[in-house]
Protein backbone atom coordinates (compact mmCIF):
# COMPACT_ATOMS: atom_id res chain seq x y z
CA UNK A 1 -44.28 -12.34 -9.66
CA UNK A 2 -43.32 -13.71 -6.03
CA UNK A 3 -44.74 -17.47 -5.46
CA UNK A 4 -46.88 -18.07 -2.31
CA UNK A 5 -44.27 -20.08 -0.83
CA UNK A 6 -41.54 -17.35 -1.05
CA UNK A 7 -44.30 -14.93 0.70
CA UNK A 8 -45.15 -17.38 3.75
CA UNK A 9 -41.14 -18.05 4.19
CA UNK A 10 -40.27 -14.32 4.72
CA UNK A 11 -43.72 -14.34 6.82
CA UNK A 12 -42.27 -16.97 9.17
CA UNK A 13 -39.09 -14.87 9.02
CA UNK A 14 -40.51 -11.24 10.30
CA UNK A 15 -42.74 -12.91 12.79
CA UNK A 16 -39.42 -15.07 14.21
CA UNK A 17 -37.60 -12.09 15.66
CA UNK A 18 -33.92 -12.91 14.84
CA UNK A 19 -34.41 -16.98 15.56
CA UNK A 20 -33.78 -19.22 14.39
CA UNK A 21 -36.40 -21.88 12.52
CA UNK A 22 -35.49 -25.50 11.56
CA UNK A 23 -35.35 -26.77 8.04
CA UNK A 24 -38.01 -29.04 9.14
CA UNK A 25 -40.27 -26.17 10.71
CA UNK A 26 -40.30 -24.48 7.59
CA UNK A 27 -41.18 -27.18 5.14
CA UNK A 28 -44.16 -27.77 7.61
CA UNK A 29 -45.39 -24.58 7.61
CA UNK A 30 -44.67 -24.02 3.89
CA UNK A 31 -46.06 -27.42 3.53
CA UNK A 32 -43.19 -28.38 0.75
CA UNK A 33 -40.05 -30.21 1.70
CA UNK A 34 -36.83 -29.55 3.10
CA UNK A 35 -34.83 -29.49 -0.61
CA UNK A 36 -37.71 -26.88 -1.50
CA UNK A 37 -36.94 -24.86 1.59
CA UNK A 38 -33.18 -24.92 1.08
CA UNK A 39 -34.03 -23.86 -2.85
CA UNK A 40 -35.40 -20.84 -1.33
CA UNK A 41 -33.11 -20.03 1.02
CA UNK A 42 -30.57 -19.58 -1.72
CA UNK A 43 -32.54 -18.04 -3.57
CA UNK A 44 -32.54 -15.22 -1.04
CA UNK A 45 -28.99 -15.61 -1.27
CA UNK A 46 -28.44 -14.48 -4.48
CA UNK A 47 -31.15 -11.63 -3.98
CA UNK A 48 -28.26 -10.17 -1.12
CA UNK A 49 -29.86 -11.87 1.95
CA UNK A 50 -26.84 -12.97 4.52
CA UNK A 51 -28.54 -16.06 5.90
CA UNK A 52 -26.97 -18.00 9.06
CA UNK A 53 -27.20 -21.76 9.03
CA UNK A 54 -26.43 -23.88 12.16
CA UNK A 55 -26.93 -27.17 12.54
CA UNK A 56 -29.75 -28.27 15.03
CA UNK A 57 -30.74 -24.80 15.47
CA UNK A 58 -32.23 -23.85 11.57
CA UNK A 59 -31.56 -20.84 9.76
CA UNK A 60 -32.37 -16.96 10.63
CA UNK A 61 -31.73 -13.71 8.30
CA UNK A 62 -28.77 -11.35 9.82
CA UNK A 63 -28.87 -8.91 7.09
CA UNK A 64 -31.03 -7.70 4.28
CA UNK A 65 -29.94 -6.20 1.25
CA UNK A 66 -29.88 -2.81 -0.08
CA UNK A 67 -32.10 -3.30 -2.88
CA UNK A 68 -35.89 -2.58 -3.01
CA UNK A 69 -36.70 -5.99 -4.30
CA UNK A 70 -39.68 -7.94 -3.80
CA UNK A 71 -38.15 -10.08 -1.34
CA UNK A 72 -37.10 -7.23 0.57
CA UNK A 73 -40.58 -5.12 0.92
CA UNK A 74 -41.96 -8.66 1.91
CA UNK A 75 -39.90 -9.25 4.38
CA UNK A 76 -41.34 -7.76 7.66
CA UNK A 77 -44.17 -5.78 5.69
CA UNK A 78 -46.97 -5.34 7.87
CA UNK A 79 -50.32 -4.45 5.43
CA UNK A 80 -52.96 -6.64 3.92
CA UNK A 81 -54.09 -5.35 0.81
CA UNK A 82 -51.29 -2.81 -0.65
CA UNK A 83 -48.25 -5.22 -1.15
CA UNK A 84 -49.97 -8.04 -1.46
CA UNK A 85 -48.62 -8.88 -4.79
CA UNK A 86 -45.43 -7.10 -5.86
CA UNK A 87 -43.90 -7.17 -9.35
CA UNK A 88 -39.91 -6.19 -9.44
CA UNK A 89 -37.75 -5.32 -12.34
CA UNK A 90 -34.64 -3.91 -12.37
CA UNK A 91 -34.49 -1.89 -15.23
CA UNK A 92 -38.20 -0.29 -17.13
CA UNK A 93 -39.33 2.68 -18.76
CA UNK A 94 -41.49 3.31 -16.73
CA UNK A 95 -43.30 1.77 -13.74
CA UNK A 96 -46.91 3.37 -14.47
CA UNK A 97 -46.67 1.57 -18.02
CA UNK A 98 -45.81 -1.72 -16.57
CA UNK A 99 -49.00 -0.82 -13.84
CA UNK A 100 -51.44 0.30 -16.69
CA UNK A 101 -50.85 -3.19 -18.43
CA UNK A 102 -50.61 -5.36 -15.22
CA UNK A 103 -54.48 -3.55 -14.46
CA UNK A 104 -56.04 -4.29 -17.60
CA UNK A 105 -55.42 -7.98 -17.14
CA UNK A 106 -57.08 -8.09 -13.59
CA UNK A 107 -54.46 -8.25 -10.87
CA UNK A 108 -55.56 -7.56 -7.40
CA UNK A 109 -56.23 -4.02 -5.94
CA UNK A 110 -53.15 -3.32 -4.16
CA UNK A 111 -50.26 -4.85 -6.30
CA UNK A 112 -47.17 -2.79 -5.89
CA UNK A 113 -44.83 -2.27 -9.05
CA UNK A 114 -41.84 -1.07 -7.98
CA UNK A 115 -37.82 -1.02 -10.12
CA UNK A 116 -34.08 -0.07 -9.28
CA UNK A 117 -34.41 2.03 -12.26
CA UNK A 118 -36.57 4.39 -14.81
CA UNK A 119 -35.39 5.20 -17.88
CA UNK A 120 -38.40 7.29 -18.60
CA UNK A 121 -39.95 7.95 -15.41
CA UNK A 122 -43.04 10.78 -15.92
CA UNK A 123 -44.52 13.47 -13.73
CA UNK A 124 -47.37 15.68 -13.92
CA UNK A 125 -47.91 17.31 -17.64
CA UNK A 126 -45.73 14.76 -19.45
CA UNK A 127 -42.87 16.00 -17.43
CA UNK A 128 -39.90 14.15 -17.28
CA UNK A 129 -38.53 12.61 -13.73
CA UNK A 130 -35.15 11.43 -13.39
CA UNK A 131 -34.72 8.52 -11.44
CA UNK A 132 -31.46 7.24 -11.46
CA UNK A 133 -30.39 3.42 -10.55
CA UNK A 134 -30.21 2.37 -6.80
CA UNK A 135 -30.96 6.07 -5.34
CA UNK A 136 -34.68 6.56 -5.10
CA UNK A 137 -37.98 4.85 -4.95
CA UNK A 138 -39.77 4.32 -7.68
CA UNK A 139 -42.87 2.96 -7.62
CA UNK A 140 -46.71 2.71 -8.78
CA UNK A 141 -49.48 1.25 -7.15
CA UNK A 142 -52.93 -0.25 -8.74
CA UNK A 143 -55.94 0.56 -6.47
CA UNK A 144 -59.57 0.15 -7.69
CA UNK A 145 -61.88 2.32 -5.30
CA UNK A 146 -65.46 1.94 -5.84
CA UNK A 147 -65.85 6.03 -5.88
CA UNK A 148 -67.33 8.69 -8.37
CA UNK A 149 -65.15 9.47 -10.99
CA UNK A 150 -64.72 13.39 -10.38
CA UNK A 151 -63.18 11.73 -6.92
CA UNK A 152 -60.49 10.35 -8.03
CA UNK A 153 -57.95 13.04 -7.88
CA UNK A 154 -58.71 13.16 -3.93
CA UNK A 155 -56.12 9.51 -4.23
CA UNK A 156 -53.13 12.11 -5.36
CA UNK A 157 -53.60 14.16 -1.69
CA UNK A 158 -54.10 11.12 0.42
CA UNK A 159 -50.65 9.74 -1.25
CA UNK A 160 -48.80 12.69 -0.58
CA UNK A 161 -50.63 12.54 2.94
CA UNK A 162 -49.22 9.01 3.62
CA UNK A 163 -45.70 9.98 2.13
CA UNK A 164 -45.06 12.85 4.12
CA UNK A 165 -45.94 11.20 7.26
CA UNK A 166 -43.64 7.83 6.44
CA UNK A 167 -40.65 10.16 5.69
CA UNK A 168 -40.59 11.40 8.77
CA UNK A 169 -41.04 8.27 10.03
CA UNK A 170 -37.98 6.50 8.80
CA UNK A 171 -35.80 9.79 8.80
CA UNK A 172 -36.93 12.29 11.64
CA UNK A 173 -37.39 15.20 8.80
CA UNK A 174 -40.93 17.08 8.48
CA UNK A 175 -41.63 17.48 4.86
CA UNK A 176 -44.23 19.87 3.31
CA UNK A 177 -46.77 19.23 0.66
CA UNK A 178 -47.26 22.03 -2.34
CA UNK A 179 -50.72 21.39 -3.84
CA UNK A 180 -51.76 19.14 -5.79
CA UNK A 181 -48.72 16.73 -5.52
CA UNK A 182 -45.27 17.29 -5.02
CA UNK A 183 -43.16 16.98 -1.49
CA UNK A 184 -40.77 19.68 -0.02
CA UNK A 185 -38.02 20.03 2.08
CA UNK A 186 -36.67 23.37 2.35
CA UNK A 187 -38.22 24.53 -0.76
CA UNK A 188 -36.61 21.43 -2.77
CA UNK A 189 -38.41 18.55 -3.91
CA UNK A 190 -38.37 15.67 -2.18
CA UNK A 191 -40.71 13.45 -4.54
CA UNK A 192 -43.38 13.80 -6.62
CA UNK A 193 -47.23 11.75 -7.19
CA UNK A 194 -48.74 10.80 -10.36
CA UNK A 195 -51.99 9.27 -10.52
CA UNK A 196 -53.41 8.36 -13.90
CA UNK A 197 -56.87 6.47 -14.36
CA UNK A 198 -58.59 3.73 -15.86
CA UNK A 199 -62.31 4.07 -16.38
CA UNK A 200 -65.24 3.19 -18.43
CA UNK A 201 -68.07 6.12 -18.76
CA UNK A 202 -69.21 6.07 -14.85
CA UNK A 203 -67.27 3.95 -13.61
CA UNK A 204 -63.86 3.58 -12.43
CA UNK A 205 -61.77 0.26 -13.31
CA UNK A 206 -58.27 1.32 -11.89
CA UNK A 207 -56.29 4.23 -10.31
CA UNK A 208 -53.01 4.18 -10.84
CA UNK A 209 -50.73 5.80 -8.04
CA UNK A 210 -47.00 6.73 -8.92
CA UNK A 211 -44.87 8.07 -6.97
CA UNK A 212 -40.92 8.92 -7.05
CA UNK A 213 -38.96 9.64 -3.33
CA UNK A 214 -35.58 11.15 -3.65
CA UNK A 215 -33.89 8.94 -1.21
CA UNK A 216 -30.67 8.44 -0.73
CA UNK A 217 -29.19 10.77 -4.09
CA UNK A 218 -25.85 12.61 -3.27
CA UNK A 219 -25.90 16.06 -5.16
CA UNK A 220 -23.68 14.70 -8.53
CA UNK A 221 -26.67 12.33 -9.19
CA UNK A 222 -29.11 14.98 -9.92
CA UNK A 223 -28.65 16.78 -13.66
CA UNK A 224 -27.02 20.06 -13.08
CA UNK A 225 -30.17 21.79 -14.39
CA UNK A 226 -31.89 20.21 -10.79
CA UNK A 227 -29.63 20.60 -8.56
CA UNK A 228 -31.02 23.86 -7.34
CA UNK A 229 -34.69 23.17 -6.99
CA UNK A 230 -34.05 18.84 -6.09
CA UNK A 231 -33.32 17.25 -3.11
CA UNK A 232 -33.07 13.93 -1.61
CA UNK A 233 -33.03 12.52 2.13
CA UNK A 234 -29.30 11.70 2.19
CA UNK A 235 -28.76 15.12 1.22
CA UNK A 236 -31.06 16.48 4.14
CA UNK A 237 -30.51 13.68 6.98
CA UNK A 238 -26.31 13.28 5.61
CA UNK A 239 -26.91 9.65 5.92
CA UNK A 240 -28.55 7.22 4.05
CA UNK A 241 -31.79 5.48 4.84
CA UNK A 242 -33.12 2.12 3.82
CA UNK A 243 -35.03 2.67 1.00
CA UNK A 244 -37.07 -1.18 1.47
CA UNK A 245 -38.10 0.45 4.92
CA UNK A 246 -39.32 3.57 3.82
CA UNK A 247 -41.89 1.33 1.06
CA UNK A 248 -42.69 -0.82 4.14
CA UNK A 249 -43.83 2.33 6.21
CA UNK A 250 -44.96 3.95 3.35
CA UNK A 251 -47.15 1.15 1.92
CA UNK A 252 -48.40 1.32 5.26
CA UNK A 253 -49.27 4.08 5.69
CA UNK A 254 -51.41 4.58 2.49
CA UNK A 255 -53.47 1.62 3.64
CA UNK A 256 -53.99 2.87 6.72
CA UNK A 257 -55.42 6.15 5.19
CA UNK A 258 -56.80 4.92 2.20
CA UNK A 259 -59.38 2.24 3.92
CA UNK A 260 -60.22 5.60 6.00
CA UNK A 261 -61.20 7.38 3.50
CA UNK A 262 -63.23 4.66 1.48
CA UNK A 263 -65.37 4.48 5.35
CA UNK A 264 -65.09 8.03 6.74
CA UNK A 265 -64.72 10.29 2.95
CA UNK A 266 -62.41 12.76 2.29
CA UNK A 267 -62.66 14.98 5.54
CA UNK A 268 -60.45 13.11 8.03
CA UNK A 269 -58.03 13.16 4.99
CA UNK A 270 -58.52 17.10 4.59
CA UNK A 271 -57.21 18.00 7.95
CA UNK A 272 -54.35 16.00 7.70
CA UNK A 273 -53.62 17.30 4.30
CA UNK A 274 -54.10 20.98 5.25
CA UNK A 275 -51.54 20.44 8.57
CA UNK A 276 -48.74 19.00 6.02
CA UNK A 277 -49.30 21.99 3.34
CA UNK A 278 -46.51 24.06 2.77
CA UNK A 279 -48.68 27.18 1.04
CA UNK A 280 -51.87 27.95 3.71
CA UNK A 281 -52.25 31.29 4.79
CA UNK A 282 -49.50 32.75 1.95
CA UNK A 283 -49.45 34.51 -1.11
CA UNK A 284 -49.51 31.83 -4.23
CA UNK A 285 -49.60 32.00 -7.69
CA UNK A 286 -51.38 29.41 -9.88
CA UNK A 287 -50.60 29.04 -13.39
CA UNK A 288 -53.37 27.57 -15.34
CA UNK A 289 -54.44 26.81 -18.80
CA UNK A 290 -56.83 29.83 -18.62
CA UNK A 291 -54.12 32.32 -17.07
CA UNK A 292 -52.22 33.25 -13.64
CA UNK A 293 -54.02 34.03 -10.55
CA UNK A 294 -52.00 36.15 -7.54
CA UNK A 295 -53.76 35.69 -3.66
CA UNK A 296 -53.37 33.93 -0.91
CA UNK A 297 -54.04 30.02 -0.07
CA UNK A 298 -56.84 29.81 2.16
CA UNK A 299 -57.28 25.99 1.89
CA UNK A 300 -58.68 22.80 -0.22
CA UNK A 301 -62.45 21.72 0.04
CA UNK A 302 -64.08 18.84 0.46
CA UNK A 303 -63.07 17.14 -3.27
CA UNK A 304 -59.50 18.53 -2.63
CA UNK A 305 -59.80 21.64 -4.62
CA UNK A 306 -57.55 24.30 -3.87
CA UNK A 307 -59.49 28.10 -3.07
CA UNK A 308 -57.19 30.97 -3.07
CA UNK A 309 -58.30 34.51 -2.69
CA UNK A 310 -56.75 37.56 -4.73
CA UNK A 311 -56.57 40.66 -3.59
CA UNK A 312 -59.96 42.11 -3.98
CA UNK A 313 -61.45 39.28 -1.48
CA UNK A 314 -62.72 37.07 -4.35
CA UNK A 315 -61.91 33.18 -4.30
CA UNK A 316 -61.04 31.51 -6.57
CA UNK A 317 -61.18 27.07 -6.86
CA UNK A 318 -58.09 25.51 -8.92
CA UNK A 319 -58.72 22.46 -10.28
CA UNK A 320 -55.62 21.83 -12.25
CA UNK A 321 -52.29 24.48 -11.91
CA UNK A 322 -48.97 24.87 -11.19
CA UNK A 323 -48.21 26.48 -7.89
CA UNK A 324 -45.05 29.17 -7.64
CA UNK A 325 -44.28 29.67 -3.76
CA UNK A 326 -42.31 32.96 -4.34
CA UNK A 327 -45.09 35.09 -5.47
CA UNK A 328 -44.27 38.14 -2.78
């Protein structure tokens, strides 16, 4: 877990602008000594921070590096709940396991887990998601909303909501949302949401938020079984992006929606939603447990359910389905 101290001296960093701060500045305002502040600064060192030094003048960060550690997301990270604590590894299985035992022992709503790596990375249904080293973000999230249970899978459309609009922050693309929680570009996906939850009988302890962003992938790093149907942003921008940035924005973002919704409901969140969706106004088909239904998308409703209507002008509301595009 990232120490206080570490968290105040990136602070002083992002708010200094590219100048430089004395040795002595820093152990003030970290309220440690100068040694300690030097410990730290090599720390960052070893993380892949370049780090100028001149005498008289202090020391100022002149690059950052390419990995999404916690350092990195700290430094210049502009929200006040989601990110406030941040747990890095390099390697897991998984980052909603490592998030499912992190909640249970009381961490703070917002604590970010993010890793270089999943080994066995999940999507929706048990589904496998590759997420190969140093490529993508991968990433879970611990809220704990005070909200009726039957609410919670309104989180998964404010997510994609949040990463949709970051994306084309950082890279200038417009992505698409397919109900209930996968991200398009061009009819590939982009990245997917998983949100798993932890509650008692009427009450909800945790909600869990996953989510895995294709980033900067070149085609050979997908399996060739998902090379047709995946995608990534290097693939769609032909450059790479900075994939600490895109958290930054992203974790931003969600915040920024998220403490919306928990004042305003679900509504502000619906419109957005419904402007991002890839599948309004077409013909759809949903697979669920129960069977396939043909019609068209007319919309979600206030909870976030999706209502088609089939060809004899009856609606239907999805809960839970898989959603084919090409149904024409």
């Amino acid at each position: 877990m990232q120490s206080e101290l570490r968290k105040q001296l990136l602070n002083a960093f992002s708010n200094a602008d590219g100048e430089y701060l004395s040795g002595q500045y820093l152990a003030d305002l970290l309220g440690c000594s100068r040694t300690a502040v030097w410990k730290h600064i090599e720390e960052l060192r070893k993380e892949g921070f370049e780090l100028e030094a001149v005498r008289k003048k202090g020391y100022r960060i002149i690059k950052t590096p390419e990995k999404v550690t916690a350092d990195e997301i700290r430094l210049g990270l502009k929200t006040k709940l989601l990110g406030s604590l941040i747990h890095y590894e390099e390697t897991v299985d998984s980052t909603q396991k490592i998030a499912q035992k992190l909640a249970y022992k009381g961490v703070p709503e917002g604590t970010v887990i993010v890793a270089e790596e999943q080994l066995k990375g999940r999507g929706r249904l048990a589904r496998n998601w590759h997420s190969a080293k140093s490529t993508g973000i991968w990433m879970s999230i611990i809220l704990r909303p005070n909200i009726p249970i039957p609410k919670a899978p309104q989180l998964t459309l404010i997510t994609a909501v949040a990463a949709v609009q970051a994306i084309e922050e950082v890279s200038g693309i417009r992505a698409h949302i397919k109900w209930p929680n996968d991200i398009l570009i061009n009819g590939k996906k982009l990245a997917g949401i998983l949100t798993e939850l932890q509650a008692e009988a009427d009450r909800i302890f945790s909600i869990i938020i996953g989510i895995g962003i294709n980033a900067n992938q070149k085609a050979e790093d997908f399996p060739e079984e998902l090379r047709s149907i995946a995608t990534s942003i290097f693939l769609e921008k032909g450059e790479p992006i900075k994939r600490a940035e895109l958290i930054k924005v992203f974790l931003s973002k969600l915040e920024t929606l998220y403490l919306l919704y928990l004042e305003k409901g679900f509504h502000p969140i619906k419109l957005l939603w419904e402007s991002y969706a890839i599948s309004i106004g077409k013909q759809i088909i949903a697979r669920t447990l129960s069977g396939s239904i043909k019609g068209t998308a007319l919309g979600i409703t206030e909870d976030g359910v999706l209502i088609m209507e089939d060809k004899l002008g009856e609606k239907h509301y999805i809960y839970s389905a898989d959603i084919d595009l090409s149904a024409d």
